[in-house]
PDB file of N, CA and C in Angstrom:
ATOM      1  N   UNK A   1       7.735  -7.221 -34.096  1.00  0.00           N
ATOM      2  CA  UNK A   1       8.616  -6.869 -32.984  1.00  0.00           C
ATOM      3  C   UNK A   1       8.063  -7.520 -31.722  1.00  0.00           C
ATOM      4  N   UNK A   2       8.841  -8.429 -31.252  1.00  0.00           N
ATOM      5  CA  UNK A   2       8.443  -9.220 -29.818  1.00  0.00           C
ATOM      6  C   UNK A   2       9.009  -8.473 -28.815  1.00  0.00           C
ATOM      7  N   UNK A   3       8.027  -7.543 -27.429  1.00  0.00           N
ATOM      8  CA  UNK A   3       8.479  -6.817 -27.210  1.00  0.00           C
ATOM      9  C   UNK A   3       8.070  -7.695 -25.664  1.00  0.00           C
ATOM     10  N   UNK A   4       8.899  -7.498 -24.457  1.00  0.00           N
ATOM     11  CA  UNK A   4       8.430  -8.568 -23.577  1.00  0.00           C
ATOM     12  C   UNK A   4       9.465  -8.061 -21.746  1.00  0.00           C
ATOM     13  N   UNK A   5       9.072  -8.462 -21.570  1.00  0.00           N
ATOM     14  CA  UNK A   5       9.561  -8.181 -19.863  1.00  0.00           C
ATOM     15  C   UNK A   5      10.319  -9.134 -19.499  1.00  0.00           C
ATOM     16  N   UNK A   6      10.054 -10.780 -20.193  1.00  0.00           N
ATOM     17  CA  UNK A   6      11.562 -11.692 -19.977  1.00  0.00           C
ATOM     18  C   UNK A   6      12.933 -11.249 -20.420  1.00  0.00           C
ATOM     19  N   UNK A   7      13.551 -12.539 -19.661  1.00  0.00           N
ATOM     20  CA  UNK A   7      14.822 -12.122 -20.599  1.00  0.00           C
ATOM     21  C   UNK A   7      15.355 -12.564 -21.375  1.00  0.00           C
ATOM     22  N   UNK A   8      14.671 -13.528 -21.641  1.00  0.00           N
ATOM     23  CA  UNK A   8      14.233 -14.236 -23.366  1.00  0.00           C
ATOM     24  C   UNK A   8      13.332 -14.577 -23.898  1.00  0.00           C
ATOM     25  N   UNK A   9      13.527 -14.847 -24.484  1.00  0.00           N
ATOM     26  CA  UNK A   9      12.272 -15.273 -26.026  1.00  0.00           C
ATOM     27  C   UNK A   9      12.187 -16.817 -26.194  1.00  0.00           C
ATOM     28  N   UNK A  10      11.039 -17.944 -25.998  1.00  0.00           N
ATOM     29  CA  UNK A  10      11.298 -19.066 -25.695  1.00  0.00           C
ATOM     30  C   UNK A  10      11.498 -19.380 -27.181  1.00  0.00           C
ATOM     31  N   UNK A  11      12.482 -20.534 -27.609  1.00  0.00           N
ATOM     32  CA  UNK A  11      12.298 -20.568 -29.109  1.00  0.00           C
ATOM     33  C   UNK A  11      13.070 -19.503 -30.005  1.00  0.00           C
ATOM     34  N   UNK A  12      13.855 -18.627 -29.206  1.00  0.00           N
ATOM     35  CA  UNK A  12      14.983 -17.538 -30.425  1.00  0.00           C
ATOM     36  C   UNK A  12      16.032 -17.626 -29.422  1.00  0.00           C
ATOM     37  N   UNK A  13      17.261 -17.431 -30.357  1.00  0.00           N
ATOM     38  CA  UNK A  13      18.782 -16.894 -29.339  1.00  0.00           C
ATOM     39  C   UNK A  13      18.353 -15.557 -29.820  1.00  0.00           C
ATOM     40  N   UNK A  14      19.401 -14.971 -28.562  1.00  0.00           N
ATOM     41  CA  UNK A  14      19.793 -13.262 -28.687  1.00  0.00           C
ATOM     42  C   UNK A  14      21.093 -13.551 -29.478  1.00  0.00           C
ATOM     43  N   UNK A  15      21.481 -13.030 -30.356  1.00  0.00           N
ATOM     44  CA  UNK A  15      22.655 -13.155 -31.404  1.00  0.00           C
ATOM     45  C   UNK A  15      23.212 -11.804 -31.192  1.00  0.00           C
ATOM     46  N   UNK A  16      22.204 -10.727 -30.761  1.00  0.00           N
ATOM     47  CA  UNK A  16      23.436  -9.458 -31.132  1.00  0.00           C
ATOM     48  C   UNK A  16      22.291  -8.627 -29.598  1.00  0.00           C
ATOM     49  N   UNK A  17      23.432  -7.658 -29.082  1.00  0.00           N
ATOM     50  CA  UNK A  17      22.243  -6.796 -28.279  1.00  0.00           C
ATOM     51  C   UNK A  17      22.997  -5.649 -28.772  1.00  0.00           C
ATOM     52  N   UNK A  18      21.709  -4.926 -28.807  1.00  0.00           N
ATOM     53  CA  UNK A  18      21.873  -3.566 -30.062  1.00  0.00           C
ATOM     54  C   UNK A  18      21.777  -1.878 -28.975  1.00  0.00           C
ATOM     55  N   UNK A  19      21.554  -2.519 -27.160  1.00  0.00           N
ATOM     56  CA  UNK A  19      21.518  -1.749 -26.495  1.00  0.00           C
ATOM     57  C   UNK A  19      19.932  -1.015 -26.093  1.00  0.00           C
ATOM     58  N   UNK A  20      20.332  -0.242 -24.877  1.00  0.00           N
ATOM     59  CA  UNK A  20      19.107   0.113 -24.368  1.00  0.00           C
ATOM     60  C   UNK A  20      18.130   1.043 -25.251  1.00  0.00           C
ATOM     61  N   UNK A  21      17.186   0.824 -25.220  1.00  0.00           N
ATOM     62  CA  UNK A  21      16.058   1.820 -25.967  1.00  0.00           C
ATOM     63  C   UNK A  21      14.621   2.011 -24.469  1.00  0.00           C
ATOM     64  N   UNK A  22      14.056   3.270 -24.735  1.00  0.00           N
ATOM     65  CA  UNK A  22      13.158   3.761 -23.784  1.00  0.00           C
ATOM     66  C   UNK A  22      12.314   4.746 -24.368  1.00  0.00           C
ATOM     67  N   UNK A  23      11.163   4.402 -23.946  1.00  0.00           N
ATOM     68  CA  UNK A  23       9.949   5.113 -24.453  1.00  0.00           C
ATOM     69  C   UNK A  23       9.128   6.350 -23.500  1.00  0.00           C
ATOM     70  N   UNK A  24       9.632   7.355 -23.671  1.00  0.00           N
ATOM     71  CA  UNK A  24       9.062   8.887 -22.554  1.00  0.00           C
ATOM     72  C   UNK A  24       7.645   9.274 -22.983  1.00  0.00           C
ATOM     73  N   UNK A  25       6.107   9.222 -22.238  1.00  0.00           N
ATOM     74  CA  UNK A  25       5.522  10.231 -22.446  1.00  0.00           C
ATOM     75  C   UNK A  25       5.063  11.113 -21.583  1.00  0.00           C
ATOM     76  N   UNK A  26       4.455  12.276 -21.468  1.00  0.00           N
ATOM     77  CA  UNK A  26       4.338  12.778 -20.568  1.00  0.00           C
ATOM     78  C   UNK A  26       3.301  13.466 -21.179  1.00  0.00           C
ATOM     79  N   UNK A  27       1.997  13.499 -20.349  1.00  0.00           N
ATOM     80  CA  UNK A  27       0.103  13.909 -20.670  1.00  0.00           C
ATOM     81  C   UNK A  27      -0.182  14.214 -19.502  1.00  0.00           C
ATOM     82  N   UNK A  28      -0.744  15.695 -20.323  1.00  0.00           N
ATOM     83  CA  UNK A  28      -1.652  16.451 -19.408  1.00  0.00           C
ATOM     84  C   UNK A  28      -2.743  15.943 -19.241  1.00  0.00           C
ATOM     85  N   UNK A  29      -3.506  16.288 -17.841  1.00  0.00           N
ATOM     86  CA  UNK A  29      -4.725  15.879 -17.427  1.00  0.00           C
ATOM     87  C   UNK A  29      -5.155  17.209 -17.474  1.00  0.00           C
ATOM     88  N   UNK A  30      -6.235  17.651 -18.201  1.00  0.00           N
ATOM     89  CA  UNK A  30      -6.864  18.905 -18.096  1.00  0.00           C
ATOM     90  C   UNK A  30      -8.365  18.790 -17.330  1.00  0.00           C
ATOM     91  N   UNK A  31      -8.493  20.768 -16.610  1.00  0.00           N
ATOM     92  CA  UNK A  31      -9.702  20.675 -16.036  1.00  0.00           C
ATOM     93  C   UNK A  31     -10.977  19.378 -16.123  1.00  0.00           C
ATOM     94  N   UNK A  32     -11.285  19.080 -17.342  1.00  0.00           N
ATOM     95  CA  UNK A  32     -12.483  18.406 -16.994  1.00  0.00           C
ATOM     96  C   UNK A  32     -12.313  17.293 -16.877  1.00  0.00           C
ATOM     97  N   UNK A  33     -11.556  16.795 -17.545  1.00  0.00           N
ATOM     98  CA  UNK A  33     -11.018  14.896 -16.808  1.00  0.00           C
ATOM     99  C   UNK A  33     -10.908  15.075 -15.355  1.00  0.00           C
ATOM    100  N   UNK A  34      -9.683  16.053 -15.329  1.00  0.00           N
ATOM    101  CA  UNK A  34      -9.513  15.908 -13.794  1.00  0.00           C
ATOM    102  C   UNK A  34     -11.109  16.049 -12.397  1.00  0.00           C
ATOM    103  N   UNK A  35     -12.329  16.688 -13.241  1.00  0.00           N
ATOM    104  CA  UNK A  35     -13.277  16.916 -12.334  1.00  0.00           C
ATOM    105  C   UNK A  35     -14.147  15.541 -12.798  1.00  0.00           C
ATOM    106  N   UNK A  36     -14.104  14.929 -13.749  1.00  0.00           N
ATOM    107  CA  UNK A  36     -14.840  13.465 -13.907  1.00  0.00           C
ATOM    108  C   UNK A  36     -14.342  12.827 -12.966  1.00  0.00           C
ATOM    109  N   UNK A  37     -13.184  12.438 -12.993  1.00  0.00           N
ATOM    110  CA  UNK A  37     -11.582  11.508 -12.276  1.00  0.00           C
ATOM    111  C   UNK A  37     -12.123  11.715 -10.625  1.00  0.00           C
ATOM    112  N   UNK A  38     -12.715  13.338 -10.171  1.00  0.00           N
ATOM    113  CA  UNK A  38     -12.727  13.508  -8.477  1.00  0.00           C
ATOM    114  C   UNK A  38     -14.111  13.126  -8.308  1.00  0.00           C
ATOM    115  N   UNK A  39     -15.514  12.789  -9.595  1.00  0.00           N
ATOM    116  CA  UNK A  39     -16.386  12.221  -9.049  1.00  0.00           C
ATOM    117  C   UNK A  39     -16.593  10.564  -9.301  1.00  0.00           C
ATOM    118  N   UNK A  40     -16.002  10.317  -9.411  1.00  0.00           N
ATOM    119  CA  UNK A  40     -15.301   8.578  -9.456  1.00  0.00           C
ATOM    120  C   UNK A  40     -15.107   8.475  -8.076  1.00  0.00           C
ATOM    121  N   UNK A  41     -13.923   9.371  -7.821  1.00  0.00           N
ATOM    122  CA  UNK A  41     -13.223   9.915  -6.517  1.00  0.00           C
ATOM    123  C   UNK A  41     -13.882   9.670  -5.037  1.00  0.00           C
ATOM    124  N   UNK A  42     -15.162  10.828  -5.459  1.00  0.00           N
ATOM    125  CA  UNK A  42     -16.131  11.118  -4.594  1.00  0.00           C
ATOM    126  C   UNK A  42     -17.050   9.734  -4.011  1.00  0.00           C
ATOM    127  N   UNK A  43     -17.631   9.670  -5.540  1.00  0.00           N
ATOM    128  CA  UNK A  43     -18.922   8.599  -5.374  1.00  0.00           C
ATOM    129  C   UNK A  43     -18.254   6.764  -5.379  1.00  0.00           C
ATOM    130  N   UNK A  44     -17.091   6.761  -5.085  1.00  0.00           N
ATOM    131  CA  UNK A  44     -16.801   5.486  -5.870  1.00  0.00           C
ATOM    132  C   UNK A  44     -16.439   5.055  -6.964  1.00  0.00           C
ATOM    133  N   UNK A  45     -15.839   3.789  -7.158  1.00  0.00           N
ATOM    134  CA  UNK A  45     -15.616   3.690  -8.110  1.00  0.00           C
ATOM    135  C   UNK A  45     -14.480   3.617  -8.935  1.00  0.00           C
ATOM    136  N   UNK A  46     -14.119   3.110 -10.075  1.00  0.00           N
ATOM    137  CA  UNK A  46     -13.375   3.040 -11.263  1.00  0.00           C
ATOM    138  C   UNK A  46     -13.097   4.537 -12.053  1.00  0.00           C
ATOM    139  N   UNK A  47     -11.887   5.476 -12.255  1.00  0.00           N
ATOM    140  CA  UNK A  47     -12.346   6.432 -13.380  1.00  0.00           C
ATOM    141  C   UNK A  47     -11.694   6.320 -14.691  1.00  0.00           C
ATOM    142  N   UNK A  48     -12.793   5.967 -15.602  1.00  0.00           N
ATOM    143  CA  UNK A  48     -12.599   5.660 -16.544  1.00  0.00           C
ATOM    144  C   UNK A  48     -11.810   6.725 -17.412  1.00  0.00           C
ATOM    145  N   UNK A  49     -11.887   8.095 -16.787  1.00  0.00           N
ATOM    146  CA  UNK A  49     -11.343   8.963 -17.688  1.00  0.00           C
ATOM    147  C   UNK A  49     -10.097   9.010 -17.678  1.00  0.00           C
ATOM    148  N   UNK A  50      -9.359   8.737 -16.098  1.00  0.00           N
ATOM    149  CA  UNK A  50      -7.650   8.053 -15.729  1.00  0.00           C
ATOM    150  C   UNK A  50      -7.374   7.233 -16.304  1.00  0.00           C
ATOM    151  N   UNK A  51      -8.072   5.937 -17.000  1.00  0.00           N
ATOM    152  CA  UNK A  51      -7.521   4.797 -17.145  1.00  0.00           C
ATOM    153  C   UNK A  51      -7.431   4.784 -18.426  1.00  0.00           C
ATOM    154  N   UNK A  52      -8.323   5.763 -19.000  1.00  0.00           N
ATOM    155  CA  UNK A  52      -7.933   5.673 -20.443  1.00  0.00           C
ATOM    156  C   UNK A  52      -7.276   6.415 -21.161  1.00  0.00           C
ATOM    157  N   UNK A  53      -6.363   7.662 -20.211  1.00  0.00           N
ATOM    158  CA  UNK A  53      -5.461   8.425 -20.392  1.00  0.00           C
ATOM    159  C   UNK A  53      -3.970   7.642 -20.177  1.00  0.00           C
ATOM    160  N   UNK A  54      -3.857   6.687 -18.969  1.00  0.00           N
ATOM    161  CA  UNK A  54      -3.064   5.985 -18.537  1.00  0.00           C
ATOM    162  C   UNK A  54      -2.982   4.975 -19.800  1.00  0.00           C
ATOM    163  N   UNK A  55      -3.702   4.370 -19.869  1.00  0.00           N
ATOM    164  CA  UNK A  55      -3.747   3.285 -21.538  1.00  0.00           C
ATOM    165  C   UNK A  55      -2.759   3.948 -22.679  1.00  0.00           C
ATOM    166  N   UNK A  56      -3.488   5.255 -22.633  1.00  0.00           N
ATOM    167  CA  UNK A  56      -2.716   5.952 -24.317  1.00  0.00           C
ATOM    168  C   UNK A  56      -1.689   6.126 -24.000  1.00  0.00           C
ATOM    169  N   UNK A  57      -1.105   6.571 -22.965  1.00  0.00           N
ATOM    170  CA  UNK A  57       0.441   6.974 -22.880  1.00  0.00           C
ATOM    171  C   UNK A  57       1.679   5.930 -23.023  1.00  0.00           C
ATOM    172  N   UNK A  58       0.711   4.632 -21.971  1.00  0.00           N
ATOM    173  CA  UNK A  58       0.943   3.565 -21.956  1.00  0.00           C
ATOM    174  C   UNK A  58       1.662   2.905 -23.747  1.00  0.00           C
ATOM    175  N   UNK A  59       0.509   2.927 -24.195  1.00  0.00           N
ATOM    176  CA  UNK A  59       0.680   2.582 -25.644  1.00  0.00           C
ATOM    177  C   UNK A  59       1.830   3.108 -26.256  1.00  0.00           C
ATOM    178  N   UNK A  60       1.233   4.458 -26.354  1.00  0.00           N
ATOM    179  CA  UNK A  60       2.161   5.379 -27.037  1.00  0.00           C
ATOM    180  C   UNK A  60       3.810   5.355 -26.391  1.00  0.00           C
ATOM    181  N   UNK A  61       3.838   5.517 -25.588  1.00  0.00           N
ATOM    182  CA  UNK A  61       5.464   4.776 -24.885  1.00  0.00           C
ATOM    183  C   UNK A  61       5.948   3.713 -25.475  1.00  0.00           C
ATOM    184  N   UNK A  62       5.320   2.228 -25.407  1.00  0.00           N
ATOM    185  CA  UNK A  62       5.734   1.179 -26.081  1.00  0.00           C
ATOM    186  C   UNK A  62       5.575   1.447 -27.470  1.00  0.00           C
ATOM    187  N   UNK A  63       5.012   1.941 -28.006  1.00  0.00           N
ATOM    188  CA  UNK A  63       4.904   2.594 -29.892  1.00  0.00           C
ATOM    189  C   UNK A  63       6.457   3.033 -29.466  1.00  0.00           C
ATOM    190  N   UNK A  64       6.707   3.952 -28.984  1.00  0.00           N
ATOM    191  CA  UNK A  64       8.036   4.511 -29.358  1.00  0.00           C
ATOM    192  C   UNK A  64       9.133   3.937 -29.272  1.00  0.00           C
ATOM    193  N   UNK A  65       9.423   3.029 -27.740  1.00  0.00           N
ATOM    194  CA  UNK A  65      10.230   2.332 -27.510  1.00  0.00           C
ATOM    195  C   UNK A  65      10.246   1.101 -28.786  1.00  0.00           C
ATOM    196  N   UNK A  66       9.315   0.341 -29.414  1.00  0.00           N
ATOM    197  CA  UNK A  66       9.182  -0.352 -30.264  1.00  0.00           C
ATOM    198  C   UNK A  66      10.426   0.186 -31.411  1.00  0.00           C
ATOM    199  N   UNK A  67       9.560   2.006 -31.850  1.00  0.00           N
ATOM    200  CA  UNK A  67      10.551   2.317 -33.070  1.00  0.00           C
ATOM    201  C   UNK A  67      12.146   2.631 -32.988  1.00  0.00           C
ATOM    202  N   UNK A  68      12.213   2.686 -31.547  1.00  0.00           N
ATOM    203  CA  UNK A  68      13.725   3.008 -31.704  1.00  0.00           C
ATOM    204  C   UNK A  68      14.294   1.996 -31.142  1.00  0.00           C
ATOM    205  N   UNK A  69      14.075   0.944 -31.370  1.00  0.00           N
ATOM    206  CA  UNK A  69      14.462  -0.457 -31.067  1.00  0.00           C
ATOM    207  C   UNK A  69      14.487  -0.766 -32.873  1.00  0.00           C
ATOM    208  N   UNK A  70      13.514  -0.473 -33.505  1.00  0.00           N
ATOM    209  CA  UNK A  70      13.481  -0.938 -35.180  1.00  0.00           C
ATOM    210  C   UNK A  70      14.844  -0.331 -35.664  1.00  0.00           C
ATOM    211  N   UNK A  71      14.671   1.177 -35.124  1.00  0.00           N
ATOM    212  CA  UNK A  71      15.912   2.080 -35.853  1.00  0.00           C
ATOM    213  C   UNK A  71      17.127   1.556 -35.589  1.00  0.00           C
ATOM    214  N   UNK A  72      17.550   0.551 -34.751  1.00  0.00           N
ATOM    215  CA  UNK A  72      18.530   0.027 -34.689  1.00  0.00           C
ATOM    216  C   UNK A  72      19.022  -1.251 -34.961  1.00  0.00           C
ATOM    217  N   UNK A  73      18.177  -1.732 -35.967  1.00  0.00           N
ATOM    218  CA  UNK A  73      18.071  -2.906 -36.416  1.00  0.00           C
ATOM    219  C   UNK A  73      17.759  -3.915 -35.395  1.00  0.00           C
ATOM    220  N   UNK A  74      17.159  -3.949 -34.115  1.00  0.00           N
ATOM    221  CA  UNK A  74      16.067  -4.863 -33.487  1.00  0.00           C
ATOM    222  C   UNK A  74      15.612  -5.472 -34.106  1.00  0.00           C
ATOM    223  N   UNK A  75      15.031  -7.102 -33.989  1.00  0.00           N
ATOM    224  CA  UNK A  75      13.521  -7.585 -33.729  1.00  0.00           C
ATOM    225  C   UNK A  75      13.453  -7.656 -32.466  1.00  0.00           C
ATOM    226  N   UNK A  76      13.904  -7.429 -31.450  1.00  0.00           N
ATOM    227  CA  UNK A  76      13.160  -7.936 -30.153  1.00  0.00           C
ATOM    228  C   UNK A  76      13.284  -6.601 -28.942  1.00  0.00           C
ATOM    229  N   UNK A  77      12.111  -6.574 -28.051  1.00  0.00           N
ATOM    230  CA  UNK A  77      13.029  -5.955 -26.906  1.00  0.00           C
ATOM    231  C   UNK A  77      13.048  -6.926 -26.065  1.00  0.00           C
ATOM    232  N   UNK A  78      13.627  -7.540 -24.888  1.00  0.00           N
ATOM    233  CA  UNK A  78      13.520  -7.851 -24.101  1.00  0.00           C
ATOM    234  C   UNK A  78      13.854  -6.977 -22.438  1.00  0.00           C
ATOM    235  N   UNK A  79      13.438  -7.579 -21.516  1.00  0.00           N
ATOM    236  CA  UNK A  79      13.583  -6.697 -19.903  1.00  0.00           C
ATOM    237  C   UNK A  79      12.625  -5.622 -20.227  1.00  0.00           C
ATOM    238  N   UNK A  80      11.857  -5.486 -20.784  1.00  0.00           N
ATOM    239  CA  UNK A  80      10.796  -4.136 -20.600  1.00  0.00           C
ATOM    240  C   UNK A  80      10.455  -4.079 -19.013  1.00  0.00           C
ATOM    241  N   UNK A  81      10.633  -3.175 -18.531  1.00  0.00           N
ATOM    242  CA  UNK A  81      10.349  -2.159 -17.653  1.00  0.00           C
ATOM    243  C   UNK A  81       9.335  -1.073 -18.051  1.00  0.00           C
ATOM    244  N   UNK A  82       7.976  -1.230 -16.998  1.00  0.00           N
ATOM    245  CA  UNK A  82       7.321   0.236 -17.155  1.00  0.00           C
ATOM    246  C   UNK A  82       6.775   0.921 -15.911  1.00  0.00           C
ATOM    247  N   UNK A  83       7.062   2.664 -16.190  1.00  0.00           N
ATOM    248  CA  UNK A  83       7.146   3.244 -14.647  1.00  0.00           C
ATOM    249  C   UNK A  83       6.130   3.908 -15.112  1.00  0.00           C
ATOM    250  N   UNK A  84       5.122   4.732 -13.655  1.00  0.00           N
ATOM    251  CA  UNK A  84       4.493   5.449 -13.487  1.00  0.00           C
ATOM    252  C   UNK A  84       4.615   6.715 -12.578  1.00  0.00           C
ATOM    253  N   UNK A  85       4.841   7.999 -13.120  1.00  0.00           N
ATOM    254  CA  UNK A  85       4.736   8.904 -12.058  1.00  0.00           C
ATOM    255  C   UNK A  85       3.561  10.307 -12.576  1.00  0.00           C
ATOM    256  N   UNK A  86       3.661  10.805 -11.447  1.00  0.00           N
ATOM    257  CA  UNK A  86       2.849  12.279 -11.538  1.00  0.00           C
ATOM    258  C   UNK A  86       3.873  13.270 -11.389  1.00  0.00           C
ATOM    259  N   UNK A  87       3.337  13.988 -11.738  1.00  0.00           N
ATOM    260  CA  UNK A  87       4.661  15.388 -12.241  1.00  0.00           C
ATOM    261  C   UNK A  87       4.022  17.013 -11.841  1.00  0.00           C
ATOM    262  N   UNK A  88       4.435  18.055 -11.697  1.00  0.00           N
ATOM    263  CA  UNK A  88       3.793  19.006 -11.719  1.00  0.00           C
ATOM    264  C   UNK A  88       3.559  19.638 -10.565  1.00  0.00           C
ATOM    265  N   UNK A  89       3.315  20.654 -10.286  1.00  0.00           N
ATOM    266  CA  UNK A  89       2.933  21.505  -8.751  1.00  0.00           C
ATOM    267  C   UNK A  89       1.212  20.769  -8.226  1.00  0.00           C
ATOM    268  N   UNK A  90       0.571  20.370  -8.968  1.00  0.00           N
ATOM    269  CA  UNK A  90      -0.851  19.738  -8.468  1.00  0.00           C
ATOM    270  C   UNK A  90      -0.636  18.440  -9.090  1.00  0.00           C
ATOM    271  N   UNK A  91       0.122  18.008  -9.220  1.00  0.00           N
ATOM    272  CA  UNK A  91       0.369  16.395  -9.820  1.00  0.00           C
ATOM    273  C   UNK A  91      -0.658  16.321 -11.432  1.00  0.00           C
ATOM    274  N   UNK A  92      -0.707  17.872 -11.943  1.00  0.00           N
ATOM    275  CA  UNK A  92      -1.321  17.334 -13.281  1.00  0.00           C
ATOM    276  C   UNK A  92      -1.050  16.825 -14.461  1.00  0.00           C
ATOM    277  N   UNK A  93       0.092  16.015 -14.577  1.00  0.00           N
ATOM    278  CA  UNK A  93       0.960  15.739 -15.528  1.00  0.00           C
ATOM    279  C   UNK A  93       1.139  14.220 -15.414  1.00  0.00           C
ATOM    280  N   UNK A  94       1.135  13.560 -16.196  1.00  0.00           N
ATOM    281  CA  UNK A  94       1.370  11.855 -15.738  1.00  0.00           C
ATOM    282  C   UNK A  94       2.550  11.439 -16.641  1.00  0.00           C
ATOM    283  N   UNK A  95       3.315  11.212 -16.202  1.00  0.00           N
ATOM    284  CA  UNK A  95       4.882  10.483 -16.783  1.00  0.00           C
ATOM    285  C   UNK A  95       4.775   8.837 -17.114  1.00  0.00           C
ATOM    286  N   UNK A  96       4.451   8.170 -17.995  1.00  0.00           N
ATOM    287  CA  UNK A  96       4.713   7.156 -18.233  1.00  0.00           C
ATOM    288  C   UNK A  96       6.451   6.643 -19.511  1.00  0.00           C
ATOM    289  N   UNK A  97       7.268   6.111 -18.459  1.00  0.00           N
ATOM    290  CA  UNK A  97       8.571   5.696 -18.741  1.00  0.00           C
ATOM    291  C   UNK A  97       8.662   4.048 -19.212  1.00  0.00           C
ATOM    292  N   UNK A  98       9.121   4.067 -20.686  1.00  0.00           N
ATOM    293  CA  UNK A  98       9.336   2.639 -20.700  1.00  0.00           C
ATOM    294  C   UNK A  98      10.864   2.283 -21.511  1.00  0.00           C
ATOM    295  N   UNK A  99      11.378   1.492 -20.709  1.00  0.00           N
ATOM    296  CA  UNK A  99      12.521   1.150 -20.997  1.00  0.00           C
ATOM    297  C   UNK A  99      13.314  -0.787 -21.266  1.00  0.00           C
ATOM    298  N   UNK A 100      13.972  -0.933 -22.111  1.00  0.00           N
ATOM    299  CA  UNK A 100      13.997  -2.611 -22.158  1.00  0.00           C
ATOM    300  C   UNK A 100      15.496  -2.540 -23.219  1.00  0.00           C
ATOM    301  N   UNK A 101      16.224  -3.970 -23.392  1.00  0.00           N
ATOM    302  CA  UNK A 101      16.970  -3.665 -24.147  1.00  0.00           C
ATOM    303  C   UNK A 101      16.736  -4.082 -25.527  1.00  0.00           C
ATOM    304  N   UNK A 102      17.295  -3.216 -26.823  1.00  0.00           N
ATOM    305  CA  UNK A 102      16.989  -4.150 -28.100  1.00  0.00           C
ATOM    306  C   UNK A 102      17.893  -5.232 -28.543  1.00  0.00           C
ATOM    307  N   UNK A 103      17.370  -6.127 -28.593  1.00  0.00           N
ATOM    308  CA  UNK A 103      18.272  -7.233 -29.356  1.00  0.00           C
ATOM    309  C   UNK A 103      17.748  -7.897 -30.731  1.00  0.00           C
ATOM    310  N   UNK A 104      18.695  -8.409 -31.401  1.00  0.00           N
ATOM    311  CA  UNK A 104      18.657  -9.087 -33.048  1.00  0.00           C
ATOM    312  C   UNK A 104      18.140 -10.699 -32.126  1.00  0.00           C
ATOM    313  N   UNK A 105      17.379 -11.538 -32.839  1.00  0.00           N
ATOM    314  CA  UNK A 105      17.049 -12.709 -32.367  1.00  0.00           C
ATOM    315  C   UNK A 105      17.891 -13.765 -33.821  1.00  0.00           C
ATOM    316  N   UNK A 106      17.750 -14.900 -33.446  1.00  0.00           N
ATOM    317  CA  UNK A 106      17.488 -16.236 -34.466  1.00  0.00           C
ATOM    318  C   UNK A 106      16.568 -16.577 -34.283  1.00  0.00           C
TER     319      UNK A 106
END
């Protein structure tokens, strides 16, 4: 599955578009990430414990968007779009949205 942010594929036609597909996750940040994450915060720095929460969701979004692009007889997505938000009364919730359309290639 060639999954991509153009709006083509160099080397395939789009022959059929099979319509939009989008990938929702939404992960909690619990107490102790969130107190690693504020001494990153504090002292400087990179937090590794954000970025590798941000990664999985990341993933796991395009995993999904991937399969329901398959379920519709896809090989391709093209226009991927990916959003980031925070969610929640203390922003402890991270929303990663991914969306693109599926199309059949040659």
């Amino acid at each position: 599955m060639i999954v991509t942010t153009t709006q083509h594929i160099e080397g395939r036609k789009i022959v059929e578009y099979k319509g939009l597909v989008f990938g929702e996750v939404v992960a909690g940040i619990d107490f102790v990430k969130d107190f690693k994450a504020g001494l990153s915060n504090f002292f400087g720095g990179r937090s590794q414990t954000y970025e590798e929460e941000l990664i999985q969701a990341r993933d796991s979004a395009i995993a999904e968007i991937t399969q329901r692009a398959m379920a519709l007889g896809a090989d391709a997505i093209v226009g991927v779009a990916v959003d980031y938000e925070m969610l929640g009364a203390n922003n402890g919730m991270m929303m990663v949205t991914v969306s693109g359309t599926a199309v059949r290639t040659a």
